[in-house]
Structure formats: structure tokens, C-alpha cells
PDB file of N, CA and C in Angstrom:
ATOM      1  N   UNK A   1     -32.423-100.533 -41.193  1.00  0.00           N
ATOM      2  CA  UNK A   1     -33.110 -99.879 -40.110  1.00  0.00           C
ATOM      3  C   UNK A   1     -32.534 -98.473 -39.943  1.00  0.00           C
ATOM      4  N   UNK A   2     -33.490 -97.378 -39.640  1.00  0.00           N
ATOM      5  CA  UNK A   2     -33.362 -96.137 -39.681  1.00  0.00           C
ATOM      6  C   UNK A   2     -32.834 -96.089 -38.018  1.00  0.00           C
ATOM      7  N   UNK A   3     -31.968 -95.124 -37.710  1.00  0.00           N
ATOM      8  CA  UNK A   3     -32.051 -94.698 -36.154  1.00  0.00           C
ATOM      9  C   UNK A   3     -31.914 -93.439 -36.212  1.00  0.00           C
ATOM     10  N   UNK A   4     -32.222 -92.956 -35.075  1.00  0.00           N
ATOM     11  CA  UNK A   4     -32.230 -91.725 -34.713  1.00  0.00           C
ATOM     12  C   UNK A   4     -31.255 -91.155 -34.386  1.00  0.00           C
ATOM     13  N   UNK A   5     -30.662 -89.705 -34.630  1.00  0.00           N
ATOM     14  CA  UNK A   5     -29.435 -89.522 -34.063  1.00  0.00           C
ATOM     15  C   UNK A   5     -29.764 -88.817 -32.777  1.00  0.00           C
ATOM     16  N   UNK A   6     -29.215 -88.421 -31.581  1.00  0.00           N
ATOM     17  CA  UNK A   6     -29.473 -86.925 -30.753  1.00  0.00           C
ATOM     18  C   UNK A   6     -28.060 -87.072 -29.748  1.00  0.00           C
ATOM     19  N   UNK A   7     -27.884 -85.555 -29.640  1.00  0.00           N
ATOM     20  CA  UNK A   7     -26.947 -84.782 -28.995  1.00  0.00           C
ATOM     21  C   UNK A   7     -26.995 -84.553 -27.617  1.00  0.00           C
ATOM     22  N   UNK A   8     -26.025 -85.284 -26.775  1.00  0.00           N
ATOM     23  CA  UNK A   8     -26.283 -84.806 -25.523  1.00  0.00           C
ATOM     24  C   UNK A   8     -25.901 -83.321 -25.253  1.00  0.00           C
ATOM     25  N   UNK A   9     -26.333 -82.697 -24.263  1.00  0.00           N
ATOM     26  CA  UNK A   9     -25.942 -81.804 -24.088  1.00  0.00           C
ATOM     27  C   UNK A   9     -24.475 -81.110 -23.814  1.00  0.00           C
ATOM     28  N   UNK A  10     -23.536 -82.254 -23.494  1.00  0.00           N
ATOM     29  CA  UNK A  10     -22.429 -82.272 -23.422  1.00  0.00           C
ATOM     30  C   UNK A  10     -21.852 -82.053 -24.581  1.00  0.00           C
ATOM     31  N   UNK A  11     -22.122 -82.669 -25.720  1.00  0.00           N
ATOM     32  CA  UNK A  11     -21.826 -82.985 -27.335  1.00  0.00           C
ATOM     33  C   UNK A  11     -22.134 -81.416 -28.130  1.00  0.00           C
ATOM     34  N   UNK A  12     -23.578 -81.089 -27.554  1.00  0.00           N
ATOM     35  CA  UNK A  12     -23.432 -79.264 -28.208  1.00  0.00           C
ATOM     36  C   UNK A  12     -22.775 -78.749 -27.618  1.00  0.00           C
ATOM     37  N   UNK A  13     -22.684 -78.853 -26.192  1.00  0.00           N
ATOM     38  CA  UNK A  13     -21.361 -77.478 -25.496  1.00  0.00           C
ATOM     39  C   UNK A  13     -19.927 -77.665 -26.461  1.00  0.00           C
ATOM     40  N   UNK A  14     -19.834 -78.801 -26.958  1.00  0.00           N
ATOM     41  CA  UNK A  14     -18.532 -79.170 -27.762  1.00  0.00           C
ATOM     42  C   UNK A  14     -18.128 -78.601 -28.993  1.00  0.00           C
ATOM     43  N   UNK A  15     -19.222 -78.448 -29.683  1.00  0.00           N
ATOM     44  CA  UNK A  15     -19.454 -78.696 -30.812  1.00  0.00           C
ATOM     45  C   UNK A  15     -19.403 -76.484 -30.681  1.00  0.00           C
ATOM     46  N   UNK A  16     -19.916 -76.660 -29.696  1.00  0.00           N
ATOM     47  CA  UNK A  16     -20.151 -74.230 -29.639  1.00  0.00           C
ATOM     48  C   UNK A  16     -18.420 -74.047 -29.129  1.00  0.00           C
ATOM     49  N   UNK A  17     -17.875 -74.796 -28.186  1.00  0.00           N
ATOM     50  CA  UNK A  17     -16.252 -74.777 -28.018  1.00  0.00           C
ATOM     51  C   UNK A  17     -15.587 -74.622 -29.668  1.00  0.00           C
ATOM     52  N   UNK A  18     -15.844 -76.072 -30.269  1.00  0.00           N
ATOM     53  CA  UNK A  18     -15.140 -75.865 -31.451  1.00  0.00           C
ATOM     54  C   UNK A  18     -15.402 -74.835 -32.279  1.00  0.00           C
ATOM     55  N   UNK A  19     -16.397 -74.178 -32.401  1.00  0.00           N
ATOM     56  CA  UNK A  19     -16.647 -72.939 -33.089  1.00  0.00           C
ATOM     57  C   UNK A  19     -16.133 -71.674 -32.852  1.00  0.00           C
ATOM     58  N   UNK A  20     -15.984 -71.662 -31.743  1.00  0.00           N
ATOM     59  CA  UNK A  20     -15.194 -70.836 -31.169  1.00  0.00           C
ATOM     60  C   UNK A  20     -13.654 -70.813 -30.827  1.00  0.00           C
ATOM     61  N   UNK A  21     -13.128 -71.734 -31.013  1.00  0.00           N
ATOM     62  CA  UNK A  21     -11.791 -71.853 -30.853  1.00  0.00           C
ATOM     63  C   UNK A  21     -11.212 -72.030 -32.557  1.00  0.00           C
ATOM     64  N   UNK A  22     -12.364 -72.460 -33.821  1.00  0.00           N
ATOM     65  CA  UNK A  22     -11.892 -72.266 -35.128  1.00  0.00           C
ATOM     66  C   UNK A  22     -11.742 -70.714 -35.196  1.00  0.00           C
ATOM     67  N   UNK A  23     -13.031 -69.744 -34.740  1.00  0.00           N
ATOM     68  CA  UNK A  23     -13.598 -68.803 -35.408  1.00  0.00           C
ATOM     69  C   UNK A  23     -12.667 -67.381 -35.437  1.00  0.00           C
ATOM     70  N   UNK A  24     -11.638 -67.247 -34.248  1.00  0.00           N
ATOM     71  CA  UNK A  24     -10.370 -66.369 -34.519  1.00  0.00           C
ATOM     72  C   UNK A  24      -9.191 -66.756 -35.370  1.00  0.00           C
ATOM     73  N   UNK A  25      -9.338 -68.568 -35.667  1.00  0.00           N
ATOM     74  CA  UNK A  25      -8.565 -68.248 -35.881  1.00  0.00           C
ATOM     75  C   UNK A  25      -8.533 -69.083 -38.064  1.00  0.00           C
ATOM     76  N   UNK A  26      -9.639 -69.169 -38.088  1.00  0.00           N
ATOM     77  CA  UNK A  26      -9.676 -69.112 -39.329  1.00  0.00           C
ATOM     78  C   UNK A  26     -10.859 -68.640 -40.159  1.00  0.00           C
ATOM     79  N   UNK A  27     -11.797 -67.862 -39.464  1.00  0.00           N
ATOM     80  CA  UNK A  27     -12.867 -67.190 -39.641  1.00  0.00           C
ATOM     81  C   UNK A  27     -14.196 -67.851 -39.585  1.00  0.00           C
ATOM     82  N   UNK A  28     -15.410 -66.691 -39.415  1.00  0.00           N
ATOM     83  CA  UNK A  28     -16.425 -67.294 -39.666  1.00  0.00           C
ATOM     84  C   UNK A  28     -16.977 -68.292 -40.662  1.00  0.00           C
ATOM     85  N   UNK A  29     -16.671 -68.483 -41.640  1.00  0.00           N
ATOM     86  CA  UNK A  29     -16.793 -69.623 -42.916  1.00  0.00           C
ATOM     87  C   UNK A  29     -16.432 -70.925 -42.134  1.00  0.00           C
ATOM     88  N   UNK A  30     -14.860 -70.474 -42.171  1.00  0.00           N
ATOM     89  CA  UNK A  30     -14.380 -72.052 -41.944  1.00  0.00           C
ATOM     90  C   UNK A  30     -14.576 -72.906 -41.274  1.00  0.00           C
ATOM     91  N   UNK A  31     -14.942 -71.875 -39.753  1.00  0.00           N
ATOM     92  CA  UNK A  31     -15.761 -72.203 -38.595  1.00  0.00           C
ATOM     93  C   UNK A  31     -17.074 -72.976 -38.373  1.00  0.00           C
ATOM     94  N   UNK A  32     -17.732 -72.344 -39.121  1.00  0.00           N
ATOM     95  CA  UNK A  32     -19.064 -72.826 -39.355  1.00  0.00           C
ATOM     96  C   UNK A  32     -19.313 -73.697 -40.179  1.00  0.00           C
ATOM     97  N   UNK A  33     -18.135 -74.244 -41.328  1.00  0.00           N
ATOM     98  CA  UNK A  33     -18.270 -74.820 -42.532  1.00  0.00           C
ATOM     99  C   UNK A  33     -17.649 -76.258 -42.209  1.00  0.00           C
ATOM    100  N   UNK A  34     -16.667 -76.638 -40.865  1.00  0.00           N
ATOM    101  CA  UNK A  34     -15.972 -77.667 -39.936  1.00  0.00           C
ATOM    102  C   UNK A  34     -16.845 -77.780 -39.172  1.00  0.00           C
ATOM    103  N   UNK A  35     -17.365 -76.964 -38.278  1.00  0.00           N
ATOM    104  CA  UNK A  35     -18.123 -77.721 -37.532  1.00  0.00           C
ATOM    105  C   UNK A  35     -19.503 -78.573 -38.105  1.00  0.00           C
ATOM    106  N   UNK A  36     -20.006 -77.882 -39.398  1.00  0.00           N
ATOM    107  CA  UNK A  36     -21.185 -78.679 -40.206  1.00  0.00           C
ATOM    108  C   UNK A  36     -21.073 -79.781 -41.175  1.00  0.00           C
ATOM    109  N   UNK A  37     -19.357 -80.286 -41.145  1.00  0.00           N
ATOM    110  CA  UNK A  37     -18.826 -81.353 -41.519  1.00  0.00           C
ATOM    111  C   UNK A  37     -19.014 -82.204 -40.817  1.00  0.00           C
ATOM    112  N   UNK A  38     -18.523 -82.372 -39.247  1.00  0.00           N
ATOM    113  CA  UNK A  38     -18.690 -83.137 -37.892  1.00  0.00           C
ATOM    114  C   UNK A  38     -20.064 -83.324 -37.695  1.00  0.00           C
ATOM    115  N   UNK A  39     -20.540 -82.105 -37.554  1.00  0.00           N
ATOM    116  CA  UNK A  39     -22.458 -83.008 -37.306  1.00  0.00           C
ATOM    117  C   UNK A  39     -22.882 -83.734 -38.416  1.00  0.00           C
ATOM    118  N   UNK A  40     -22.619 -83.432 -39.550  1.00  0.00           N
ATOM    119  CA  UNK A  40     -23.090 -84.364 -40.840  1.00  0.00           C
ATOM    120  C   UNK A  40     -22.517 -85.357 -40.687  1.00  0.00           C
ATOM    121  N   UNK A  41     -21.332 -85.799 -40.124  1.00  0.00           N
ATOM    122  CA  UNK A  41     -20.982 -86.733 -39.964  1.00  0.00           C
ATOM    123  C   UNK A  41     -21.620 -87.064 -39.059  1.00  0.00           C
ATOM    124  N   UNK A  42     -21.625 -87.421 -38.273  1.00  0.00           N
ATOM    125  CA  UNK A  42     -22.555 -87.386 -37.045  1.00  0.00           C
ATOM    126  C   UNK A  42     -24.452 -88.287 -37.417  1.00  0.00           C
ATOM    127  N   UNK A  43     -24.810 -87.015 -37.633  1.00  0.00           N
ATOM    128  CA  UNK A  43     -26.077 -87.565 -38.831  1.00  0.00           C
ATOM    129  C   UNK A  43     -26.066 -89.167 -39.246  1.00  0.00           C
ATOM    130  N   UNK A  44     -24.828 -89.434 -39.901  1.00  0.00           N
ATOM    131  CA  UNK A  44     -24.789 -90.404 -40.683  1.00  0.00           C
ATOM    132  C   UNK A  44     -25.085 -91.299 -40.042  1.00  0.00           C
ATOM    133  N   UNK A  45     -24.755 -91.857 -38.620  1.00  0.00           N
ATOM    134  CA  UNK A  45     -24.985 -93.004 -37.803  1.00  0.00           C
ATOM    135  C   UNK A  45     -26.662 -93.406 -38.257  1.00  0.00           C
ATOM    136  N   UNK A  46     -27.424 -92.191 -38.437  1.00  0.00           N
ATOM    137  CA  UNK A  46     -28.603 -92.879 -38.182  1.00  0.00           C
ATOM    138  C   UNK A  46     -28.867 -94.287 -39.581  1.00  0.00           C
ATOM    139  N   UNK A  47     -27.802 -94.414 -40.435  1.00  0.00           N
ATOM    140  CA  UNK A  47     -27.933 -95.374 -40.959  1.00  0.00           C
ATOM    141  C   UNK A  47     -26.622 -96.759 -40.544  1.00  0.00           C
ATOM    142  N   UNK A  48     -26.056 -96.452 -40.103  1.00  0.00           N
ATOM    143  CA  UNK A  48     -24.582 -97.244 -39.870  1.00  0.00           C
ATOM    144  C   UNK A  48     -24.221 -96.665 -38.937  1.00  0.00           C
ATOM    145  N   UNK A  49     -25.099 -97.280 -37.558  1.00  0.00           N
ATOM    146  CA  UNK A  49     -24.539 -96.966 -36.116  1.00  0.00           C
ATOM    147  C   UNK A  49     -23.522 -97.525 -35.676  1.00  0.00           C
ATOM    148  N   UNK A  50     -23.406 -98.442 -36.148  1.00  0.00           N
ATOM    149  CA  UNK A  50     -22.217 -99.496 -35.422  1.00  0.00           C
ATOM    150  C   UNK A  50     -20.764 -99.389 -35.797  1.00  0.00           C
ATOM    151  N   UNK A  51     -20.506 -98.171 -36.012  1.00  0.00           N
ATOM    152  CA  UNK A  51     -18.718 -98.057 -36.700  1.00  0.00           C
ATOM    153  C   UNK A  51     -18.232 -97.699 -35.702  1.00  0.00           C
ATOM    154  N   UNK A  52     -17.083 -97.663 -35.514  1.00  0.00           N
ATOM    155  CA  UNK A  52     -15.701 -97.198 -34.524  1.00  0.00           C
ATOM    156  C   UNK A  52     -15.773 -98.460 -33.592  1.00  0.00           C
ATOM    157  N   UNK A  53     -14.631 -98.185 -32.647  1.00  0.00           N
ATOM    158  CA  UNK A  53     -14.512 -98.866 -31.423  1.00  0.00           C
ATOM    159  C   UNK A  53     -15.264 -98.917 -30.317  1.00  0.00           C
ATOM    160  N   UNK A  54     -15.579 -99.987 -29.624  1.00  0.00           N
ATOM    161  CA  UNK A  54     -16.086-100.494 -28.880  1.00  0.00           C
ATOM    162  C   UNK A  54     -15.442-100.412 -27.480  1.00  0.00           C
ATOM    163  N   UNK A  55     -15.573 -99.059 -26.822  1.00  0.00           N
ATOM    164  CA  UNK A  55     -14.467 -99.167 -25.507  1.00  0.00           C
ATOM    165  C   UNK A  55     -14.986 -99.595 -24.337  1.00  0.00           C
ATOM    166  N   UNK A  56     -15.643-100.579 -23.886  1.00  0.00           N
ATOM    167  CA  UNK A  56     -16.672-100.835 -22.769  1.00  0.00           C
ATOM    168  C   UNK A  56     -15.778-100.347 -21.751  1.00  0.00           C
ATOM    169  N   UNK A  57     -14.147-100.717 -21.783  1.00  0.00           N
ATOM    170  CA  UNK A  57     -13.339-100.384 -20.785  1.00  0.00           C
ATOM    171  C   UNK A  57     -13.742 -98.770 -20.029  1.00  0.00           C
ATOM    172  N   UNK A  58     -14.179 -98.026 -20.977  1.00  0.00           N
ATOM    173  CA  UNK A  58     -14.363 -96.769 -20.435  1.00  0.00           C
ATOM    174  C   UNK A  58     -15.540 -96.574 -20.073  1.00  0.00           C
ATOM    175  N   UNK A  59     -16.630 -96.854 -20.660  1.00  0.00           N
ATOM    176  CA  UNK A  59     -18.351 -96.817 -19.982  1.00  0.00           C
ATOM    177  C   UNK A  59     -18.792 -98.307 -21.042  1.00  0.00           C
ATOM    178  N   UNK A  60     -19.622 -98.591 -20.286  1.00  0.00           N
ATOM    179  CA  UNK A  60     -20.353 -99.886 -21.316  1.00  0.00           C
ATOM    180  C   UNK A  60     -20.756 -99.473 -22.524  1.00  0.00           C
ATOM    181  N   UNK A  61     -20.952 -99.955 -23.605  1.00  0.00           N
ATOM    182  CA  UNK A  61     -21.704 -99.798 -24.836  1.00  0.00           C
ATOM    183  C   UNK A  61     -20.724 -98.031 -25.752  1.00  0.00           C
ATOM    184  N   UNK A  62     -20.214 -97.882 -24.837  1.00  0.00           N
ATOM    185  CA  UNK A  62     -19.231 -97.179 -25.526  1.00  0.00           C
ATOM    186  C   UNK A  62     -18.763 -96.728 -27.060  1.00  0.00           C
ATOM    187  N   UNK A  63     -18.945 -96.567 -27.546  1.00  0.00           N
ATOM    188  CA  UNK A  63     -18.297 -96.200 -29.049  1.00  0.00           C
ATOM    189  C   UNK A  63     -17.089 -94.793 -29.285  1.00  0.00           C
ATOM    190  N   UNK A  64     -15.966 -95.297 -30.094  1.00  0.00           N
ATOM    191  CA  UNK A  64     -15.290 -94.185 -30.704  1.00  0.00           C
ATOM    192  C   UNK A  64     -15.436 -94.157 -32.037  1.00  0.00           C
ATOM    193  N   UNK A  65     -15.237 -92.910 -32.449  1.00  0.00           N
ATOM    194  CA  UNK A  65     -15.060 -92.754 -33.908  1.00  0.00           C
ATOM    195  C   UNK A  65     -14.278 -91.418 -33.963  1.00  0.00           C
ATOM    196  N   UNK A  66     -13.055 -91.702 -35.517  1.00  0.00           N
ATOM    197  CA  UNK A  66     -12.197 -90.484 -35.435  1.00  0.00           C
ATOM    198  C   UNK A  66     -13.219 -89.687 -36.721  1.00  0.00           C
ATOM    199  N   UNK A  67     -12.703 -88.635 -36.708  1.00  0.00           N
ATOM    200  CA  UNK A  67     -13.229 -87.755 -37.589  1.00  0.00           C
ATOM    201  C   UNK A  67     -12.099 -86.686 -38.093  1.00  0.00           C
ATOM    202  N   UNK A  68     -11.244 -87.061 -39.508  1.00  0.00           N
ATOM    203  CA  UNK A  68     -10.537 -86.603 -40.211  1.00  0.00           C
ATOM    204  C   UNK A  68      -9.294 -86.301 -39.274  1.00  0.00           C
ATOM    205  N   UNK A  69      -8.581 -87.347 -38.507  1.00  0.00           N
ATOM    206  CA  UNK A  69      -7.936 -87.414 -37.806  1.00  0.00           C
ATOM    207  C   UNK A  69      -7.549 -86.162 -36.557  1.00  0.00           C
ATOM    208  N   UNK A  70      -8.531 -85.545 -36.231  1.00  0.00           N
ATOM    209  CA  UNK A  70      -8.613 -84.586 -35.129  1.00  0.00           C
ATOM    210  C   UNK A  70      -9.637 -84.076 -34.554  1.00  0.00           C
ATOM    211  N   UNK A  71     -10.298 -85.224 -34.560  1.00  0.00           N
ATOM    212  CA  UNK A  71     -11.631 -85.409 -33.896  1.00  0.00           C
ATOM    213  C   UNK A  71     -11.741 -86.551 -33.473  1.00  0.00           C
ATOM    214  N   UNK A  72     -12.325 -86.889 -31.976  1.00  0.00           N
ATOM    215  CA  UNK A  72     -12.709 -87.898 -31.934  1.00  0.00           C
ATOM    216  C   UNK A  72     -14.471 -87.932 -31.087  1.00  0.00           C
ATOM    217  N   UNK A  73     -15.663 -88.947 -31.826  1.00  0.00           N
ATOM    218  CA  UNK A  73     -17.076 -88.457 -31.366  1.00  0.00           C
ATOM    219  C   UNK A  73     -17.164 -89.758 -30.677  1.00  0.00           C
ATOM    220  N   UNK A  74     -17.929 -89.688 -29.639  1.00  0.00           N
ATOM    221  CA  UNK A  74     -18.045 -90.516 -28.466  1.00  0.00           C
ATOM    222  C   UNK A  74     -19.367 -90.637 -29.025  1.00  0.00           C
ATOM    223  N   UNK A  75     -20.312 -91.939 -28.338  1.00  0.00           N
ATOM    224  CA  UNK A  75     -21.621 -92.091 -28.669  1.00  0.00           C
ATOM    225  C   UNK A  75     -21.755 -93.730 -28.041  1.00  0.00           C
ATOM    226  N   UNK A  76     -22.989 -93.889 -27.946  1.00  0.00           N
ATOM    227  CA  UNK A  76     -23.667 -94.930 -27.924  1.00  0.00           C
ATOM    228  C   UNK A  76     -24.472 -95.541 -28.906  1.00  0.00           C
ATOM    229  N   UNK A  77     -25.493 -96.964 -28.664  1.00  0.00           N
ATOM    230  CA  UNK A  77     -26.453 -97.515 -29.553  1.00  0.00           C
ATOM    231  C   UNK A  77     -27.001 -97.940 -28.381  1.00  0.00           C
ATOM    232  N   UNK A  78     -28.416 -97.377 -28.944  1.00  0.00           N
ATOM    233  CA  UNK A  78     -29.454 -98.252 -27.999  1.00  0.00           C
ATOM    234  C   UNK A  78     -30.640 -98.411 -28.533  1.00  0.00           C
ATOM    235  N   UNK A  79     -31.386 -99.566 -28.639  1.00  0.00           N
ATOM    236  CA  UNK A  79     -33.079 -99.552 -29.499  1.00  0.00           C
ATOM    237  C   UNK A  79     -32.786 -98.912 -30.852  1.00  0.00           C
ATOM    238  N   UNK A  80     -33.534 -97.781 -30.955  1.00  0.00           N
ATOM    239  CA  UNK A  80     -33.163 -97.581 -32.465  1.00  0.00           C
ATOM    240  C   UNK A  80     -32.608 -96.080 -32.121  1.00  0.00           C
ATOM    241  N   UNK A  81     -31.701 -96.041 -31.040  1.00  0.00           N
ATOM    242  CA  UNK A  81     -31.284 -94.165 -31.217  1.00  0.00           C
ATOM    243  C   UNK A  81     -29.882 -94.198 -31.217  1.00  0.00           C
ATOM    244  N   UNK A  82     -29.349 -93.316 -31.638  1.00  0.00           N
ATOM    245  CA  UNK A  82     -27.714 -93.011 -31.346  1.00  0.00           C
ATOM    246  C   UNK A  82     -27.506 -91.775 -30.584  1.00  0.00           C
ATOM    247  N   UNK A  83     -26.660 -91.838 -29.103  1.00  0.00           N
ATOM    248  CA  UNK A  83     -26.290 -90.294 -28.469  1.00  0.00           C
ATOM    249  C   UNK A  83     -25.258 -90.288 -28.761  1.00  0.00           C
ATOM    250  N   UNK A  84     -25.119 -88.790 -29.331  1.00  0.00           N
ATOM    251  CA  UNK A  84     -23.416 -88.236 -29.246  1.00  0.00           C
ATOM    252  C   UNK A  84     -23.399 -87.703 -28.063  1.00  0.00           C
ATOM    253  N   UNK A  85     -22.522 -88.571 -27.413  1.00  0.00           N
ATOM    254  CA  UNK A  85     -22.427 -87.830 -26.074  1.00  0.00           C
ATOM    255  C   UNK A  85     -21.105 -86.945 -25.664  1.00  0.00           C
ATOM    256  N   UNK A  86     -20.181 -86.864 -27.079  1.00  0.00           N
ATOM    257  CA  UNK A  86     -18.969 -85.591 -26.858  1.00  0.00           C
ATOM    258  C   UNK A  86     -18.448 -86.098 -28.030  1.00  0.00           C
ATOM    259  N   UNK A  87     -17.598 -84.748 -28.546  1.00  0.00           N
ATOM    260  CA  UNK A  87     -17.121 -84.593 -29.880  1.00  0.00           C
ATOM    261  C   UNK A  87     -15.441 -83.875 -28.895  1.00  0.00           C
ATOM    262  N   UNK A  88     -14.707 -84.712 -28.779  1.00  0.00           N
ATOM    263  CA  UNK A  88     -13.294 -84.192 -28.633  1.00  0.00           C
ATOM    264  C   UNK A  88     -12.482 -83.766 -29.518  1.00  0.00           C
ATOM    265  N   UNK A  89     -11.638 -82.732 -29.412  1.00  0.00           N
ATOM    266  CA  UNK A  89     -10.916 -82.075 -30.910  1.00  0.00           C
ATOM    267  C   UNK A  89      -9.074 -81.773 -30.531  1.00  0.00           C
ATOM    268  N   UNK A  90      -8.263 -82.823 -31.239  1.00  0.00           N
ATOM    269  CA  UNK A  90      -7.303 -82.101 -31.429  1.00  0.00           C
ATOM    270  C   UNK A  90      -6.469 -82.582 -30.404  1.00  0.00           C
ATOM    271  N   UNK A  91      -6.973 -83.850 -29.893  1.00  0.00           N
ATOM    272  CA  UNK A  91      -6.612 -84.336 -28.652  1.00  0.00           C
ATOM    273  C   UNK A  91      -6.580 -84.036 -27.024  1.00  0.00           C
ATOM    274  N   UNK A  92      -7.645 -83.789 -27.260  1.00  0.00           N
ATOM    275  CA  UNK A  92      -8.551 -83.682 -25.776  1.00  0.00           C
ATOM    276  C   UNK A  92      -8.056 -84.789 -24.950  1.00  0.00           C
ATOM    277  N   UNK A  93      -8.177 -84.703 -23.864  1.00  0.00           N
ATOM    278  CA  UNK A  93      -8.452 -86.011 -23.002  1.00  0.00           C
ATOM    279  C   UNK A  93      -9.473 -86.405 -22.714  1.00  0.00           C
ATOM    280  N   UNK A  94     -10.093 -87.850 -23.214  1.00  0.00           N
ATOM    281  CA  UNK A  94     -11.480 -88.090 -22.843  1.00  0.00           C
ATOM    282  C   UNK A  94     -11.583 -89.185 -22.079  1.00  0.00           C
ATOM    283  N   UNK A  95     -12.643 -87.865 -21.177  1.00  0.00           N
ATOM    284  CA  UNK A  95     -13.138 -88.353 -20.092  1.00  0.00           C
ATOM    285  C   UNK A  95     -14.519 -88.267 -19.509  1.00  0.00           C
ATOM    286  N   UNK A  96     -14.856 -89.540 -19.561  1.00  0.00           N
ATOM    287  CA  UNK A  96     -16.495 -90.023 -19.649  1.00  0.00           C
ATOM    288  C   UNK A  96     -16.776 -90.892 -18.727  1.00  0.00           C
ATOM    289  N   UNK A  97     -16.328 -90.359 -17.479  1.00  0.00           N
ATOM    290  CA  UNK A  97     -16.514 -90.954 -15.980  1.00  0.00           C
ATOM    291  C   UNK A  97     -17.674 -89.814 -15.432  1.00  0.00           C
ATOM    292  N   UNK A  98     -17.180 -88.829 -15.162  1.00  0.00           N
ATOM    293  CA  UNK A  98     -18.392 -88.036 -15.116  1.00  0.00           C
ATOM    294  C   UNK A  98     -20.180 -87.787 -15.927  1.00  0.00           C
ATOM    295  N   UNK A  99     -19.259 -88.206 -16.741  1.00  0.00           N
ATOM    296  CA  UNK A  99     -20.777 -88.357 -17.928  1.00  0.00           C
ATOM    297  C   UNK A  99     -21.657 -89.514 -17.760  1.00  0.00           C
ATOM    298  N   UNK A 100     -21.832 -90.469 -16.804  1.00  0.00           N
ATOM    299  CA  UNK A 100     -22.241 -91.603 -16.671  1.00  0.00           C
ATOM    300  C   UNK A 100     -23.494 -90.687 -15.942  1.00  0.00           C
TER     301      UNK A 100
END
């Protein structure tokens, strides 16, 4: 089964942070060339939604997943869609009380 991927809006403000916090300091390439690693990754759910952890403790239906050990993408499953609902970098504190 195919699913859909989509980005909350929270997940692009993340994703324009990380671009900007690569982009002084290892240039436009690298910048742009990491962050299009993470959404491709990302992407991928729409075939194998169900990887990472299961944190209901933090919101129901919850999911983690690391991404090359300094990333971590938050998301759900529901019907046939997947939300990224935040891409944390580098050890953020995540927090997805507000995001409910």
C-alpha cells in the first residue's frame, strides 16, 4: 500500500531553520544537499510508514525516527497518509504538547 506523505507546517518551518543554521556554516551546497537528504528520507514513509518508535507517552499514535544520528522526524499514520509533524536537529528538545 502506497501512502501519502505531507508536511505540517511546523515540519517546513524546521526543515527552512535547518537550512539556515547549515548555510553559514558549511555553504549553500551542503545546505541544500542535507536538507534534501532528510525530506527524501522523509518521502520514503510513503512506502514503510511504520518504522521508528512508537511514543504514545508523548501524543497518541506518535512516531520517532532518527536520521543519521542528528536528526530526529516526528510523524504520524493515519488511513493512508503520513504527517511530518517536526524534524528536530542536533538535539533539540522535543516538544509536541503544543502541537496537539
Amino acid at each position: 500500500m502506497i501512502y501519502t506523505v505531507v508536511f505540517a507546517v511546523e515540519a517546513r518551518q524546521d526543515f527552512a531553520a535547518l537550512y539556515d543554521y547549515i548555510l553559514p556554516r558549511g555553504g549553500e551546497r551542503v545546505a541544500r544537499d542535507y536538507v534534501a537528504k532528510i525530506y527524501g528520507y522523509c518521502l520514503g514513509f510513503e512506502t514503510f510508514p511504520e518504522r521508528g518508535t512508537l511514543r504514545d507517552d508523548i501524543r497518541p499514535g506518535l512516531r520517532l525516527v532518527g536520521f543519521r544520528r542528528r536528526a530526529t522526524i516526528a510523524f504520524t499514520v493515519s488511513d493512508r497518509t503520513v504527517t511530518i509533524l517536526r524534524m528536530f536537529y542536533a538535539g533539540q528538545d522535543i516538544d509536541l504538547e503544543s502541537d496537539q
